[in-house]
PDB file of N, CA and C in Angstrom:
ATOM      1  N   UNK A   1     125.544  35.500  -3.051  1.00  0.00           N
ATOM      2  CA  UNK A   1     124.271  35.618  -2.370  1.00  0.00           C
ATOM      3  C   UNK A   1     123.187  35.053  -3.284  1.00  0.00           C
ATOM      4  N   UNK A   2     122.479  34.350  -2.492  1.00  0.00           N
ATOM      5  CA  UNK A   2     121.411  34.098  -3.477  1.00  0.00           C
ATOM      6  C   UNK A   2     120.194  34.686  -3.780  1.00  0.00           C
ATOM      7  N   UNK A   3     120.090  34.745  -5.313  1.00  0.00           N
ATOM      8  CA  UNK A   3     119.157  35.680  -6.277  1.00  0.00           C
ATOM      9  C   UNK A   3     118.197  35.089  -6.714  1.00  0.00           C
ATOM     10  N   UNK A   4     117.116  35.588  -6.611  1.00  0.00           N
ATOM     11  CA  UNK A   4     115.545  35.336  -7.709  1.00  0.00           C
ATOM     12  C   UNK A   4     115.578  35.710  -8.939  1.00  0.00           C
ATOM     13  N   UNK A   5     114.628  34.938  -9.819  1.00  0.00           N
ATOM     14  CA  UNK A   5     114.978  35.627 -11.229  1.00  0.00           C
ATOM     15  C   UNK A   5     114.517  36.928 -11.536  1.00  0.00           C
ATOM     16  N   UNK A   6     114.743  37.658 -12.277  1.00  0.00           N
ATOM     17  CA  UNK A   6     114.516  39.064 -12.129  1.00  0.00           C
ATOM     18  C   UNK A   6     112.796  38.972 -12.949  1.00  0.00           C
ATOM     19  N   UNK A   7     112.580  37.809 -13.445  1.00  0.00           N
ATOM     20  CA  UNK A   7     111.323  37.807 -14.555  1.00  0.00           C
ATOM     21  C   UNK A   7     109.981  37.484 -13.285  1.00  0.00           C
ATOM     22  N   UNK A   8     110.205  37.672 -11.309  1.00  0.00           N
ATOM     23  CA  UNK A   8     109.092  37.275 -10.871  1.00  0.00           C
ATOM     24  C   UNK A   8     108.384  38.830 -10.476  1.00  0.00           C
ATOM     25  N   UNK A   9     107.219  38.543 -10.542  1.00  0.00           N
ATOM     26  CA  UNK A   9     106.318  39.609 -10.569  1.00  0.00           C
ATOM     27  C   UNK A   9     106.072  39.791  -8.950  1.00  0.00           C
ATOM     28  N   UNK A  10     105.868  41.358  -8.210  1.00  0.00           N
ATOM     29  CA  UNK A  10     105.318  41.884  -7.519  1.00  0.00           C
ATOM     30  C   UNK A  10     104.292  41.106  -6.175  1.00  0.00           C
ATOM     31  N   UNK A  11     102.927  40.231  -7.744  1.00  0.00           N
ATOM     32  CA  UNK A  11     102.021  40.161  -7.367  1.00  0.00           C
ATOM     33  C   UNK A  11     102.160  38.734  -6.937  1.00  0.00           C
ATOM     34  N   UNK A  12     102.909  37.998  -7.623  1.00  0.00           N
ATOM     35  CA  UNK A  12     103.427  36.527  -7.481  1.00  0.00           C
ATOM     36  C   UNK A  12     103.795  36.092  -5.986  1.00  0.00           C
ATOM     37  N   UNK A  13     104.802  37.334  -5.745  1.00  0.00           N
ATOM     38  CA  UNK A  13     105.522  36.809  -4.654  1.00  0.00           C
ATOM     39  C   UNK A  13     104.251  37.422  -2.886  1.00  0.00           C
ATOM     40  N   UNK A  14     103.839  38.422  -3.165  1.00  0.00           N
ATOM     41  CA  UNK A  14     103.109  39.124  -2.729  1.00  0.00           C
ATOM     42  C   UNK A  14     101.729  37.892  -2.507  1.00  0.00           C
ATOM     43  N   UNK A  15     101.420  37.288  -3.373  1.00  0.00           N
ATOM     44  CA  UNK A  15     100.632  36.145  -2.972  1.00  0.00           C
ATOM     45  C   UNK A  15     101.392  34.409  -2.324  1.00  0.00           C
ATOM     46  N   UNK A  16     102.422  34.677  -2.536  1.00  0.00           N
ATOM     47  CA  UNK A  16     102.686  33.206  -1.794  1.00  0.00           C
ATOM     48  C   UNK A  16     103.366  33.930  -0.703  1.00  0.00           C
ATOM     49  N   UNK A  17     103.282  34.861  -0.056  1.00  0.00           N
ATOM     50  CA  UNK A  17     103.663  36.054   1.355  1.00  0.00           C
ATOM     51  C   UNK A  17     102.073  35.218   2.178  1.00  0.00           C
ATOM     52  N   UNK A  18     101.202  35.591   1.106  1.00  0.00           N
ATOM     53  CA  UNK A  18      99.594  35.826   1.894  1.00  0.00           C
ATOM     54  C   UNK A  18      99.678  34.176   2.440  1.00  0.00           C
ATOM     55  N   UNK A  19      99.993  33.078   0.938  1.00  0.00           N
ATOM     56  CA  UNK A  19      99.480  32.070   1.140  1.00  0.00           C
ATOM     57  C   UNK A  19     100.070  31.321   2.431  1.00  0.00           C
ATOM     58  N   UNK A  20     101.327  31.697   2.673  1.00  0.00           N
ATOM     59  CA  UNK A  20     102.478  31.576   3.906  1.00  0.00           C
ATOM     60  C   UNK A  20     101.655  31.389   5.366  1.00  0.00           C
ATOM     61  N   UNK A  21     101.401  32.821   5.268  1.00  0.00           N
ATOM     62  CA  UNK A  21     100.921  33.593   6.607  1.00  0.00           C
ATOM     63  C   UNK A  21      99.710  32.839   6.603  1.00  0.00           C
ATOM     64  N   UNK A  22      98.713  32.859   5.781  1.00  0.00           N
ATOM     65  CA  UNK A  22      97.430  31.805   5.961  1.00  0.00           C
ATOM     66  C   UNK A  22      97.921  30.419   6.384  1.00  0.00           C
ATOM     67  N   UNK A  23      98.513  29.863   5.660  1.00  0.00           N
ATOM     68  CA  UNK A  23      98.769  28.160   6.097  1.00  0.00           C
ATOM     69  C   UNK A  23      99.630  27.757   7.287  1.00  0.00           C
ATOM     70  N   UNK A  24     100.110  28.991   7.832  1.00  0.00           N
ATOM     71  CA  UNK A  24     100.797  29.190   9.008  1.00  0.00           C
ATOM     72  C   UNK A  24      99.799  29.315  10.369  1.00  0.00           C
ATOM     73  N   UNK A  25      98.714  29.947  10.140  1.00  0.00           N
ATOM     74  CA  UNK A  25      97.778  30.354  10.867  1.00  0.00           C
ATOM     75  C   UNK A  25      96.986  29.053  11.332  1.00  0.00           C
ATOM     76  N   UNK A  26      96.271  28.945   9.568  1.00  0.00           N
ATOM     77  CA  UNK A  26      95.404  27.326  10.237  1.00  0.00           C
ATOM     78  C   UNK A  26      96.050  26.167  10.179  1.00  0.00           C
ATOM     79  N   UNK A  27      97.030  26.011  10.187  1.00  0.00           N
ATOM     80  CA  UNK A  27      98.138  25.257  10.654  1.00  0.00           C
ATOM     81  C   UNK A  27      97.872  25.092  12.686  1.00  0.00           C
ATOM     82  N   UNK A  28      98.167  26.220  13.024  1.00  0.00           N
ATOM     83  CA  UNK A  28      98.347  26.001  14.191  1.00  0.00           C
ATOM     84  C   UNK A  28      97.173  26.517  14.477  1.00  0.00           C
ATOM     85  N   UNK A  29      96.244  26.795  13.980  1.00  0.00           N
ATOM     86  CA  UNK A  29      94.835  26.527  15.045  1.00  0.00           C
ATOM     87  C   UNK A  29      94.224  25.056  14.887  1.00  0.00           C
ATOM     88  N   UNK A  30      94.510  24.756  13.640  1.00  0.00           N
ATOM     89  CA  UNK A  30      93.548  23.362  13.401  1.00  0.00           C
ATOM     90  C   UNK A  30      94.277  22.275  14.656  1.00  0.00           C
ATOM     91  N   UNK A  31      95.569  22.010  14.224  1.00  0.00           N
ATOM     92  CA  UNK A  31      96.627  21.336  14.913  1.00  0.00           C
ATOM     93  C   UNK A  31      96.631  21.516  16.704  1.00  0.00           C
ATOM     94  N   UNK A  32      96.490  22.778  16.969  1.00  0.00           N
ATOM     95  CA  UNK A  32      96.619  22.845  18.438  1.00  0.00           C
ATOM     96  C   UNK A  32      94.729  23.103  18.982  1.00  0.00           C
ATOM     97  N   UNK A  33      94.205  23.949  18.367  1.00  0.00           N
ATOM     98  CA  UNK A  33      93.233  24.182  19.158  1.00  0.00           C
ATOM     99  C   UNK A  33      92.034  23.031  18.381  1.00  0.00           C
ATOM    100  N   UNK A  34      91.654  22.551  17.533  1.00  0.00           N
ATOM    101  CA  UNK A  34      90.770  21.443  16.780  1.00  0.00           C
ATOM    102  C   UNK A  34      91.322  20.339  17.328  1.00  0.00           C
ATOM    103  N   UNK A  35      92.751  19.625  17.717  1.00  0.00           N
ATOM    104  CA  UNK A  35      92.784  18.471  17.441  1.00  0.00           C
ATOM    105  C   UNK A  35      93.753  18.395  18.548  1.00  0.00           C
ATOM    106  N   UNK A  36      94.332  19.342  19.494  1.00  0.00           N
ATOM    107  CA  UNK A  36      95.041  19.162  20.645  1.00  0.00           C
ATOM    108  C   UNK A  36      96.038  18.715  20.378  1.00  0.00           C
ATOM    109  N   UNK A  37      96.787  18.668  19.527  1.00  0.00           N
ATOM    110  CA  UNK A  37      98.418  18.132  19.450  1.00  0.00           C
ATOM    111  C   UNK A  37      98.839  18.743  20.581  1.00  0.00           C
ATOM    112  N   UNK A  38     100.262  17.704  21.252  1.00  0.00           N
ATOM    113  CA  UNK A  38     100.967  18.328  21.992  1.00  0.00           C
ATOM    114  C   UNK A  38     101.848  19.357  20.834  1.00  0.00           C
ATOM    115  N   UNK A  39     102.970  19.974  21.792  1.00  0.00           N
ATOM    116  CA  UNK A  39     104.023  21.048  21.796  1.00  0.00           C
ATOM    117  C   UNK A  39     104.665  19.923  20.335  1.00  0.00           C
ATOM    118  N   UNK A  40     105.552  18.920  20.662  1.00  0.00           N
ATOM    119  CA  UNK A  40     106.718  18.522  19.976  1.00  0.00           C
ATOM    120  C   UNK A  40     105.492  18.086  18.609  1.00  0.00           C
ATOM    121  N   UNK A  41     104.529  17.474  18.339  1.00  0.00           N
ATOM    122  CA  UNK A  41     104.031  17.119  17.284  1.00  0.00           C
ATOM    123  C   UNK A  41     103.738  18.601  16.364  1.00  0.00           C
ATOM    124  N   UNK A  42     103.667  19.165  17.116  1.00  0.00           N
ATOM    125  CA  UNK A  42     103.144  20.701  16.237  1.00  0.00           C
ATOM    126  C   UNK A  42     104.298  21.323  15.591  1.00  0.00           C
ATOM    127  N   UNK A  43     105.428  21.212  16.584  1.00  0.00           N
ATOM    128  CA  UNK A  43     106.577  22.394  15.899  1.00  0.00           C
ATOM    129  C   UNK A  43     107.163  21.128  14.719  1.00  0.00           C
ATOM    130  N   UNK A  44     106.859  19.741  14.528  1.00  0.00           N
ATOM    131  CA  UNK A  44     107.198  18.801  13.491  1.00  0.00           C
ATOM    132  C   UNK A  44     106.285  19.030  12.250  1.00  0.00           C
ATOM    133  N   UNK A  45     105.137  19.158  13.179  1.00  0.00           N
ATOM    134  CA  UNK A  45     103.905  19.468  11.724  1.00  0.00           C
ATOM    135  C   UNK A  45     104.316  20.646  10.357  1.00  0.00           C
ATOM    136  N   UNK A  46     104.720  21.830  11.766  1.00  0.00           N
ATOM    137  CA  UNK A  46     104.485  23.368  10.875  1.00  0.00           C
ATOM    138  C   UNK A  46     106.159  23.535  10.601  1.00  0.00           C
ATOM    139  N   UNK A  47     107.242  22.567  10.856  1.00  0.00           N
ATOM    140  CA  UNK A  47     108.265  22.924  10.385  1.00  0.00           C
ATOM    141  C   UNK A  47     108.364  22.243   8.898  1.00  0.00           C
ATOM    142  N   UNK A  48     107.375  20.891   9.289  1.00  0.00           N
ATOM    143  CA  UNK A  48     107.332  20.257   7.650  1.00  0.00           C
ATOM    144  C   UNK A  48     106.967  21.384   6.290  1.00  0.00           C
ATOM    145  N   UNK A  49     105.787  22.036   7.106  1.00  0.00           N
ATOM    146  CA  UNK A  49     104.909  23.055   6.585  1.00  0.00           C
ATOM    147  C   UNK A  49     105.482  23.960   5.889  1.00  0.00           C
ATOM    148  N   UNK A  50     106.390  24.656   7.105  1.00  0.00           N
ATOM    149  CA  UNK A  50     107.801  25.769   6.801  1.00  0.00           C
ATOM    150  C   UNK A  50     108.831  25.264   5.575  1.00  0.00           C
ATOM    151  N   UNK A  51     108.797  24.224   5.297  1.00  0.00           N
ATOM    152  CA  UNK A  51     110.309  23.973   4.973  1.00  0.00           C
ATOM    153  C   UNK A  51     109.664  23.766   3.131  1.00  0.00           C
ATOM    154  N   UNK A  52     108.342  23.185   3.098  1.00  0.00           N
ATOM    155  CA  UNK A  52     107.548  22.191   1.737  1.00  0.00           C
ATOM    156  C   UNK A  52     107.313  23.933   1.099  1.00  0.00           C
ATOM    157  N   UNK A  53     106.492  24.813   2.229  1.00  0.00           N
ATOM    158  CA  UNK A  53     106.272  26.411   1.658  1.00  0.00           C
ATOM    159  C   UNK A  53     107.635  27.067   0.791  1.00  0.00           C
ATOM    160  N   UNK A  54     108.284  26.672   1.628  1.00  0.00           N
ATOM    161  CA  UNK A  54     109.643  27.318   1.214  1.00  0.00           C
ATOM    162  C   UNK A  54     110.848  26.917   0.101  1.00  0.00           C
ATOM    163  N   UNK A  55     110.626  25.591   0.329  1.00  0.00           N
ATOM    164  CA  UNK A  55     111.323  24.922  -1.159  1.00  0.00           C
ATOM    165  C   UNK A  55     109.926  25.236  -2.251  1.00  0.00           C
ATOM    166  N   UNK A  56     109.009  25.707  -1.940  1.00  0.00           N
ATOM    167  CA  UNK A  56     107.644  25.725  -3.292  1.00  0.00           C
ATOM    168  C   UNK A  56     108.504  27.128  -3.810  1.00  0.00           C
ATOM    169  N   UNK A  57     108.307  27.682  -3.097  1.00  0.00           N
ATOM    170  CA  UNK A  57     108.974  29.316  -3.035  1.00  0.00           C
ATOM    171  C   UNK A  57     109.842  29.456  -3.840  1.00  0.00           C
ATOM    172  N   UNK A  58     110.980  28.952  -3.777  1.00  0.00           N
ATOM    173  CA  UNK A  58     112.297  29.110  -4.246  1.00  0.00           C
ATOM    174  C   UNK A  58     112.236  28.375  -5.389  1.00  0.00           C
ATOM    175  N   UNK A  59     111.349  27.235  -5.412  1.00  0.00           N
ATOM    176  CA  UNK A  59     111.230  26.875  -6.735  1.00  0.00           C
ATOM    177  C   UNK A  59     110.654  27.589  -7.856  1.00  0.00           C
ATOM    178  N   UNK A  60     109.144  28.377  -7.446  1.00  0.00           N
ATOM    179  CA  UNK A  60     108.901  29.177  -8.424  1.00  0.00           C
ATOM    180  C   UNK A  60     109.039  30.002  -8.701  1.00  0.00           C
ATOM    181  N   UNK A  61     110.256  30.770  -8.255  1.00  0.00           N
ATOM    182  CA  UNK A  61     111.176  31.990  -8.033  1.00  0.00           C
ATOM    183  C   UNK A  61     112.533  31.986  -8.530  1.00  0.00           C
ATOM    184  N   UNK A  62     112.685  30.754  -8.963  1.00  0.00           N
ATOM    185  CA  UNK A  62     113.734  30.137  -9.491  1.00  0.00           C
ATOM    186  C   UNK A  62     114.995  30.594  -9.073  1.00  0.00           C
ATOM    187  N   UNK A  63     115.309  30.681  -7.585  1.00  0.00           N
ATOM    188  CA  UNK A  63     116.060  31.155  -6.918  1.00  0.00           C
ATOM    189  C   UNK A  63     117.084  30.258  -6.872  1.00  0.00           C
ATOM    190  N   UNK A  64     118.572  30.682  -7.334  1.00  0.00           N
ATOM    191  CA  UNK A  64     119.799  29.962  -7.368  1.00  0.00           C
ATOM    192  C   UNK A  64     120.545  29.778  -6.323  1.00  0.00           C
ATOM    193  N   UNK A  65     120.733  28.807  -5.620  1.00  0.00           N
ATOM    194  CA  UNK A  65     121.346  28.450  -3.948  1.00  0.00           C
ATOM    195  C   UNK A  65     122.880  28.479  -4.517  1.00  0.00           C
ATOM    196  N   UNK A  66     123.026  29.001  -5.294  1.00  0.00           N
ATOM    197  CA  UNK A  66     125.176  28.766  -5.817  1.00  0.00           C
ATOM    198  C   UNK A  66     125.197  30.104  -5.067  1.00  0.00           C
ATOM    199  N   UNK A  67     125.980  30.691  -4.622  1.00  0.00           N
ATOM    200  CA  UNK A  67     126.398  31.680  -3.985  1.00  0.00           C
ATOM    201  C   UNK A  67     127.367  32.007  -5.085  1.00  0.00           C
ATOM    202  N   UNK A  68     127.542  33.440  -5.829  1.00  0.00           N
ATOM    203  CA  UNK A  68     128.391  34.137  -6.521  1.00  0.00           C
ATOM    204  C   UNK A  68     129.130  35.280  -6.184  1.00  0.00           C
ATOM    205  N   UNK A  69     130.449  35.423  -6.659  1.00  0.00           N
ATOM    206  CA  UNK A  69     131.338  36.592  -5.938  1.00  0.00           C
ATOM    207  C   UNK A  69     131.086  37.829  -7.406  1.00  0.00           C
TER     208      UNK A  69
END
């Protein structure tokens, strides 16, 4: 299963939670309600979004994708 290093702090992860949920938000207001994207350009936008958040994540969490028994 894959593990974080045990050296990340509380407050660390607890802020890239916040920064998530924020860039998730004006993500899809700017995108849909500012600038009218359709449906298929948006779920391309915020999956780019999803995926760049999430490899940031795991990078500074130094989370190991080897799966161990």
């Amino acid at each position: 299963m894959p593990t974080a290093a045990t050296s990340i702090s509380w407050l660390g992860a607890l802020g890239w939670l916040l920064v998530i949920s924020a860039a998730g938000f004006l993500v899809t207001w700017v995108l849909t309600t500012q600038l009218g994207l359709r449906r298929t350009s948006y779920i391309a936008a915020l999956a780019l979004l999803t995926g760049g958040l999430t490899w940031g994540y795991l990078s500074w969490s130094d989370t190991s994708l080897v799966f161990r028994t």
